[in-house]
Protein backbone atom coordinates (compact mmCIF):
# COMPACT_ATOMS: atom_id res chain seq x y z
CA UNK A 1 -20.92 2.49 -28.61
CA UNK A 2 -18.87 2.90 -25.46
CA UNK A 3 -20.42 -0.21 -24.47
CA UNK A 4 -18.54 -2.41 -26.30
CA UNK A 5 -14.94 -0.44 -26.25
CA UNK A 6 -12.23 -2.60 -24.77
CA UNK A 7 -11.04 0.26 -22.78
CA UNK A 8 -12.85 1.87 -19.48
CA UNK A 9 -14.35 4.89 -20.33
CA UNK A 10 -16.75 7.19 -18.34
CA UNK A 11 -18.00 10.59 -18.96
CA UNK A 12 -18.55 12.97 -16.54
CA UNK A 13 -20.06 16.58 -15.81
CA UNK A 14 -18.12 19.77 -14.86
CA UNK A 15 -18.61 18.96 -11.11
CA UNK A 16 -16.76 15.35 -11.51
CA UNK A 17 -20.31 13.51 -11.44
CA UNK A 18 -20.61 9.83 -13.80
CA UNK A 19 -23.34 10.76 -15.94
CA UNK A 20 -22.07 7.36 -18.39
CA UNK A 21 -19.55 4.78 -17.97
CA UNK A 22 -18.87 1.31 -19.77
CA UNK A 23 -18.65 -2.19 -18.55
CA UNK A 24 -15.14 -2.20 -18.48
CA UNK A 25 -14.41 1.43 -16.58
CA UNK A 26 -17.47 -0.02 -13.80
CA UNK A 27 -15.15 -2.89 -13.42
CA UNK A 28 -12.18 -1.06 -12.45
CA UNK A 29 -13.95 1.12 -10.18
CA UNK A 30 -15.51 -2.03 -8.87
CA UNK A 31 -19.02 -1.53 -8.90
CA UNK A 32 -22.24 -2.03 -11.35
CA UNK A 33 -22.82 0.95 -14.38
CA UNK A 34 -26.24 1.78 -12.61
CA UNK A 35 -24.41 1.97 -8.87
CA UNK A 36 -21.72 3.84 -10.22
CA UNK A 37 -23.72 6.77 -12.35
CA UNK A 38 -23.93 9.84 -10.31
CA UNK A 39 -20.91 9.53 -7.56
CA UNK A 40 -17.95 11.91 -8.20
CA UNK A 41 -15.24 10.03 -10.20
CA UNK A 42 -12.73 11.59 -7.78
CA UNK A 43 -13.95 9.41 -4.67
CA UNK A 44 -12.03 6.77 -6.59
CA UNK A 45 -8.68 8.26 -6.98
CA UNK A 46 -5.89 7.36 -4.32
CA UNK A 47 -5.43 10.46 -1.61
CA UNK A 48 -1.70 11.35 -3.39
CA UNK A 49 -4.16 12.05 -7.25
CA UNK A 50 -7.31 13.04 -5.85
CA UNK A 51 -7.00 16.56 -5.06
CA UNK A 52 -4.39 16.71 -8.27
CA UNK A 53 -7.53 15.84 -10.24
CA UNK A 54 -9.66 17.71 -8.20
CA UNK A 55 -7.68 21.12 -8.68
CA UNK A 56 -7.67 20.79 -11.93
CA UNK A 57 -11.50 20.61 -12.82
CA UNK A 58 -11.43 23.42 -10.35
CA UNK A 59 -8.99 25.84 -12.29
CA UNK A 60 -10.91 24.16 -15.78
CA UNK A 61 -14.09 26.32 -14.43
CA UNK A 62 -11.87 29.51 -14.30
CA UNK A 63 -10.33 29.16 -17.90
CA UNK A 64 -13.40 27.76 -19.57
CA UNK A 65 -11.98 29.05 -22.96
CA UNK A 66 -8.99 26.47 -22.49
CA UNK A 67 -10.04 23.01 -23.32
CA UNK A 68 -9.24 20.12 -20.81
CA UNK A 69 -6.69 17.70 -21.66
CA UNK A 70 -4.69 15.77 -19.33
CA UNK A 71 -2.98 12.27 -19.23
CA UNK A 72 -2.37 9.99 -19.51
CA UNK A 73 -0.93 9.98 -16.05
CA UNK A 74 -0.27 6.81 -14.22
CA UNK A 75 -2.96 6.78 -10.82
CA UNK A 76 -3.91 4.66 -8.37
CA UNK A 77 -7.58 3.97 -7.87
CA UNK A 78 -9.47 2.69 -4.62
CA UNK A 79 -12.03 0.66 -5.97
CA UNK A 80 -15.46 0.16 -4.33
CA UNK A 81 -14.49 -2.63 -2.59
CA UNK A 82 -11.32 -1.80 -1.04
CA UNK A 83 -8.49 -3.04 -3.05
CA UNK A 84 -6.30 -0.95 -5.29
CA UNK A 85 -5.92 -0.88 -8.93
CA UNK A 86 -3.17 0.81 -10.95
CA UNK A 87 -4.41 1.84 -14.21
CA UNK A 88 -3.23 4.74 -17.21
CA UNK A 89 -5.67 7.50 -17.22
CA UNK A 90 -6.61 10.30 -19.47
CA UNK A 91 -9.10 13.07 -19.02
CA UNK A 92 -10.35 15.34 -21.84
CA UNK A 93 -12.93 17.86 -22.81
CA UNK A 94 -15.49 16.80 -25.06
CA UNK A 95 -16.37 19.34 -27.99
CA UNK A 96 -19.55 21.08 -26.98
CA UNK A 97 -21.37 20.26 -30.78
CA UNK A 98 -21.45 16.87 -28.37
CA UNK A 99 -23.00 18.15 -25.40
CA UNK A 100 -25.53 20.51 -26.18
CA UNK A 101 -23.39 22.99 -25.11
CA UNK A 102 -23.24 21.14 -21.49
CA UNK A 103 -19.34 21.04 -20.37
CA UNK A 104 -18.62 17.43 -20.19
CA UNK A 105 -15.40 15.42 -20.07
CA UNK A 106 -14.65 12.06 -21.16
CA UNK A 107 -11.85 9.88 -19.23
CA UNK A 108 -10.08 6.89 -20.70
CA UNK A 109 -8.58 4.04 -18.05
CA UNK A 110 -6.16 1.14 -19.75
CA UNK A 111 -5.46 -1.46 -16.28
CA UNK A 112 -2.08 -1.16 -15.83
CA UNK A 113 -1.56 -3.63 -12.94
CA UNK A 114 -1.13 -7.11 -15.11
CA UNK A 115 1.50 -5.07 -17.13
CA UNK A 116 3.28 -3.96 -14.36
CA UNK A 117 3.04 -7.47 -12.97
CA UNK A 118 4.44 -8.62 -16.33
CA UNK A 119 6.99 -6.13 -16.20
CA UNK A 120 8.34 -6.87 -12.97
CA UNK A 121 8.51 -10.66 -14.12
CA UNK A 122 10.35 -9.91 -16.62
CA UNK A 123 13.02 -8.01 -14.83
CA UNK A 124 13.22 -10.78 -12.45
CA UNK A 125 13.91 -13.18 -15.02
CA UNK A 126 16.73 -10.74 -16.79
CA UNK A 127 18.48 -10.50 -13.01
CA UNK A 128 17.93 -14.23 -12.07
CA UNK A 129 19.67 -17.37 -12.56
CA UNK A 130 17.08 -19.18 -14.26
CA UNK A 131 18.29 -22.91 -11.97
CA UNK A 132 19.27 -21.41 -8.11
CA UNK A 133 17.60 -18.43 -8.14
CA UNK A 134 20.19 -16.38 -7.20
CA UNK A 135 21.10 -13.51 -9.10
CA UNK A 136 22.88 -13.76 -12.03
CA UNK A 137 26.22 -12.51 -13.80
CA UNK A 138 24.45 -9.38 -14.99
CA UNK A 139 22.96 -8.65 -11.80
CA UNK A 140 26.54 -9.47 -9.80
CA UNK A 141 27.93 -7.01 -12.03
CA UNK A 142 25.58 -4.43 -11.74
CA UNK A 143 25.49 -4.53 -8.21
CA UNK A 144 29.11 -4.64 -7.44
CA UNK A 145 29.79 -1.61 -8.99
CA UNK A 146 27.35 0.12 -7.38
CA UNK A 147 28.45 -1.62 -3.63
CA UNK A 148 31.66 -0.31 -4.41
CA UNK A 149 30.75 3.21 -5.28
CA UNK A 150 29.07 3.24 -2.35
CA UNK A 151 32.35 2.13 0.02
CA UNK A 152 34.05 4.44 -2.18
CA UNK A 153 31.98 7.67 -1.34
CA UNK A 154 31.52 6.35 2.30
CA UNK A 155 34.77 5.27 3.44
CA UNK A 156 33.22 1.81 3.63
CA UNK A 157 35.11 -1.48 3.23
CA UNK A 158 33.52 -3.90 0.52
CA UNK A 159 34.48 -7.59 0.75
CA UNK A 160 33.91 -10.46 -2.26
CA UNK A 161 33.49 -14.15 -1.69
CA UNK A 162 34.03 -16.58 -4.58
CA UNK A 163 33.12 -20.00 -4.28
CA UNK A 164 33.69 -22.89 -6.06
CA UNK A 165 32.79 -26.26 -5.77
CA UNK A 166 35.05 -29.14 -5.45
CA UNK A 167 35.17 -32.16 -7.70
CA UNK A 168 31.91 -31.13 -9.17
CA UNK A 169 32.64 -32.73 -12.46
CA UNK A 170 33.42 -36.09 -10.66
CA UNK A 171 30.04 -35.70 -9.13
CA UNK A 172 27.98 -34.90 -12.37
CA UNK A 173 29.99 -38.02 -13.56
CA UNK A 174 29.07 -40.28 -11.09
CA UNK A 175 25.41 -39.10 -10.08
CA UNK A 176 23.97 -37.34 -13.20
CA UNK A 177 23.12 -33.65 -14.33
CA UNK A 178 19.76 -33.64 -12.86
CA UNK A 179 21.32 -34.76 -9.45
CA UNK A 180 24.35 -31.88 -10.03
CA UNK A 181 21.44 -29.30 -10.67
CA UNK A 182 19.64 -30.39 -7.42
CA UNK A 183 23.36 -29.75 -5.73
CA UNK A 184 24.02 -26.53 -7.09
CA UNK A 185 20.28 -25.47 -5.47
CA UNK A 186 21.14 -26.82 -2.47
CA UNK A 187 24.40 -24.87 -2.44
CA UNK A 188 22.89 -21.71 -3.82
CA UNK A 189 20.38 -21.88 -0.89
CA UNK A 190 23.12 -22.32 1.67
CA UNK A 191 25.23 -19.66 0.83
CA UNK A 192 21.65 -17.55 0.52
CA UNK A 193 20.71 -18.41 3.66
CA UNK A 194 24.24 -17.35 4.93
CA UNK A 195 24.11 -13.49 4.11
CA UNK A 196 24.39 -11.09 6.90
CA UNK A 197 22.47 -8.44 5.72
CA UNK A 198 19.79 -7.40 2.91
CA UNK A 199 22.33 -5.30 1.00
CA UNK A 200 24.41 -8.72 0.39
CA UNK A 201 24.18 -10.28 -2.54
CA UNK A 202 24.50 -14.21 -3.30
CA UNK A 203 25.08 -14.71 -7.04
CA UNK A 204 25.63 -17.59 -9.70
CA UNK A 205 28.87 -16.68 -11.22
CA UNK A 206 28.80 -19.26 -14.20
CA UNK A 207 28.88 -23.25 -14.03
CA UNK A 208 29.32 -24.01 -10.65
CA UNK A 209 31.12 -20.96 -9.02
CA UNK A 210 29.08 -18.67 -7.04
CA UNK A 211 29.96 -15.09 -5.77
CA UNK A 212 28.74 -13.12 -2.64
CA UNK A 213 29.50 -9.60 -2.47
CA UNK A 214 29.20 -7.98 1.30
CA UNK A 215 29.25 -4.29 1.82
CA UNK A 216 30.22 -2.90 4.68
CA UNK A 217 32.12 -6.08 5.78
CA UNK A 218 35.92 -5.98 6.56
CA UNK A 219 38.38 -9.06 5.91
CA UNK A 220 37.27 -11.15 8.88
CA UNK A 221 33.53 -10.74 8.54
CA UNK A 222 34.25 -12.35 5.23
CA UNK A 223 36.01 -15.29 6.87
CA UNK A 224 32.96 -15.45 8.94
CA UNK A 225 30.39 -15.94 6.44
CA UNK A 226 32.70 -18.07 4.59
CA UNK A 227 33.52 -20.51 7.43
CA UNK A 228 29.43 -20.69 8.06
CA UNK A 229 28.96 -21.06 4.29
CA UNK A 230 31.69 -24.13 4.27
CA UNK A 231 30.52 -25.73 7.69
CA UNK A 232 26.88 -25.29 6.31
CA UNK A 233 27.42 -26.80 2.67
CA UNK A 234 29.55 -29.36 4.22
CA UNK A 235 26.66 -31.09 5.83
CA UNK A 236 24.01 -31.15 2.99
CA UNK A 237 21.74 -34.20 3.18
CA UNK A 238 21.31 -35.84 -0.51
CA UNK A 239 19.22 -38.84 1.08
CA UNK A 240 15.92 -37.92 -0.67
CA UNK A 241 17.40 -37.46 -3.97
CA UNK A 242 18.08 -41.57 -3.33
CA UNK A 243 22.16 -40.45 -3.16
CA UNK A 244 24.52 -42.56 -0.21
CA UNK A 245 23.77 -41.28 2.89
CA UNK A 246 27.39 -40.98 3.85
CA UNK A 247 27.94 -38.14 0.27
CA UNK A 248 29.23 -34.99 1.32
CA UNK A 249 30.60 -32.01 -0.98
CA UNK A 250 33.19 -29.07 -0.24
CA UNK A 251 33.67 -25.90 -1.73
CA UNK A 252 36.52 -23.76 -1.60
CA UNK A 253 36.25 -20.07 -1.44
CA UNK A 254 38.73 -17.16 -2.11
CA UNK A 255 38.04 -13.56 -0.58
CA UNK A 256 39.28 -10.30 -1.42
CA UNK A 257 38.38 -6.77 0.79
CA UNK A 258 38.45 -3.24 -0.46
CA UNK A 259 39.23 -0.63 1.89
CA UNK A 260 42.56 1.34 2.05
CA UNK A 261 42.73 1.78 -1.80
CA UNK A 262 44.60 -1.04 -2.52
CA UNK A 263 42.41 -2.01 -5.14
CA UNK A 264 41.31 0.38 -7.70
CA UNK A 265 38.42 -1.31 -9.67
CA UNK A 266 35.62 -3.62 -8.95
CA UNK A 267 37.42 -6.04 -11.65
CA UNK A 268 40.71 -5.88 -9.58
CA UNK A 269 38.97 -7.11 -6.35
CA UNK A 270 37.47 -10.03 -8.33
CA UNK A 271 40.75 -10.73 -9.67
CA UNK A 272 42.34 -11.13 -6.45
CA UNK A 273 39.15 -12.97 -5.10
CA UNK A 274 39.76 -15.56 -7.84
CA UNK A 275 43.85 -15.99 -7.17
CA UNK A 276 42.83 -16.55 -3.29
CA UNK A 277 40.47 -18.75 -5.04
CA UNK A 278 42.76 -20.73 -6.80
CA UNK A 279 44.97 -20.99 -4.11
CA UNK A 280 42.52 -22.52 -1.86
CA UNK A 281 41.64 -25.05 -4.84
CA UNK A 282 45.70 -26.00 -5.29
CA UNK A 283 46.08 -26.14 -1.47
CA UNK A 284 43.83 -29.13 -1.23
CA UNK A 285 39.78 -27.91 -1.75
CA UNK A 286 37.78 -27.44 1.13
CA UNK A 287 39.66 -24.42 2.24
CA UNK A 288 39.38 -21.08 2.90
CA UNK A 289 41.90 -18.46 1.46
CA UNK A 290 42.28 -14.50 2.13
CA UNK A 291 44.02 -12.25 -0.39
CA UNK A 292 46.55 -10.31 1.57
């Protein structure tokens, strides 16, 4: 019956030995039924579970009168050919009216490594903007306030970069919306490309704006990544998109810094980051302006 369960099962004696395992629990131990009946199960755990696992069959032989039941646990197993497998696993006494009075123990394994790979997809895709990549509103957001928690605690300055680029309507107008997507990934890879450290954080901040929040990073580092970031976007090549050689784009970028208390919320720094912002827009694009 075993046989045809979906799940990985195995049974195994009171010293941890296979006596019977199914198709499916062979495979995630990576090895054939017959090669696998008669090894201790616990050769297959990761180092961190084995001697969890082992311990506890141990302390089992002690308490007889208690029944086994564990799991399910999340463990890692080394399979017989190396590689690692993450899978849910539960261990439990089977009655003896089963086992001829024999202690035996059946364990249960679901693969939990295409879940978890789902999983992390999944939270990738609820932090990501879906066209550049970067991250996205949510993500800037979430992030932020924990940056400037973080400045807060450590007597850190935190500095915000919004960007926005210029006469991107007229360019949409003129070249298309599948040429203005390609743009905004070229831009979003730019100002990626641009961060100083790993903590930074490049983000789309809706349409075509795009934030960058820098921890640790006083007024003028700012103006540093924001002069690289202009001088960078400045010279984009559109040539194999079939645009005029000679097409160039701006952006111009505001930037606030926390770090004498002059701001007292994350919403108040990108406040001022969007005034410099506009300022830099009604001063002529292109431009680079510093909230004092």
């Amino acid at each position: 019956m075993i046989n045809v369960i979906a799940e990985g099962i195995f049974i195994v004696n009171a010293d941890g030995v296979i006596e019977v395992i199914n198709p499916m629990a062979a495979k995630f131990f990576g090895d054939s039924q017959d090669a696998l009946v008669g090894q201790r199960w616990f050769h297959f755990l990761h180092d961190r579970h084995r001697e969890q696992y082992e311990y506890i069959f141990l302390n089992w032989k002690d308490n007889k009168n208690q029944p086994l039941s564990h799991g399910p646990k999340e463990v890692l197993l080394t399979r017989a050919d190396s590689t690692w497998l993450e899978a849910d696993l539960s261990i439990s006494c089977l009655p003896e009216s089963l086992t001829q009075g024999s202690p035996m123990f059946v364990g249960v394994l679901h693969n939990l490594t295409e879940h978890k790979a789902e999983y992390s997809e999944l939270r990738k895709q609820a932090s990501t903007d879906h066209l550049t990549g970067l991250a996205n509103r949510y993500n800037l957001e979430k992030t932020l306030n924990k940056s400037w928690n973080d400045s807060i605690v450590n007597g850190q300055p935190i500095s915000l970069i919004l960007i926005d680029v210029d006469y991107f309507k007229h360019f949409n107008d003129q070249f298309g919306h599948v040429n203005g997507d390609k743009c905004l990934q070229k831009i979003a890879k730019v100002i990626d490309t641009c961060l100083p450290s790993n903590d930074s954080l490049a983000a789309r901040y809706g349409g075509e704006e795009f934030a960058v929040i820098l921890p640790r990073s006083h007024a003028a580092d700012a103006v540093l990544v924001a002069k690289q970031i202009q001088q960078q976007i400045n010279i984009i090549n559109f040539s194999e998109l079939g645009l005029p050689l000679t097409l160039r784009v701006s952006v111009s970028q505001g930037i606030s810094c926390e770090h004498s208390g002059q701001y007292r919320t994350p919403e108040a720094l990108i406040c001022s980051a969007d005034t410099a912002l506009y300022r830099a827009k009604a001063e002529g694009r292109d431009r680079i302006n510093l909230s004092l």
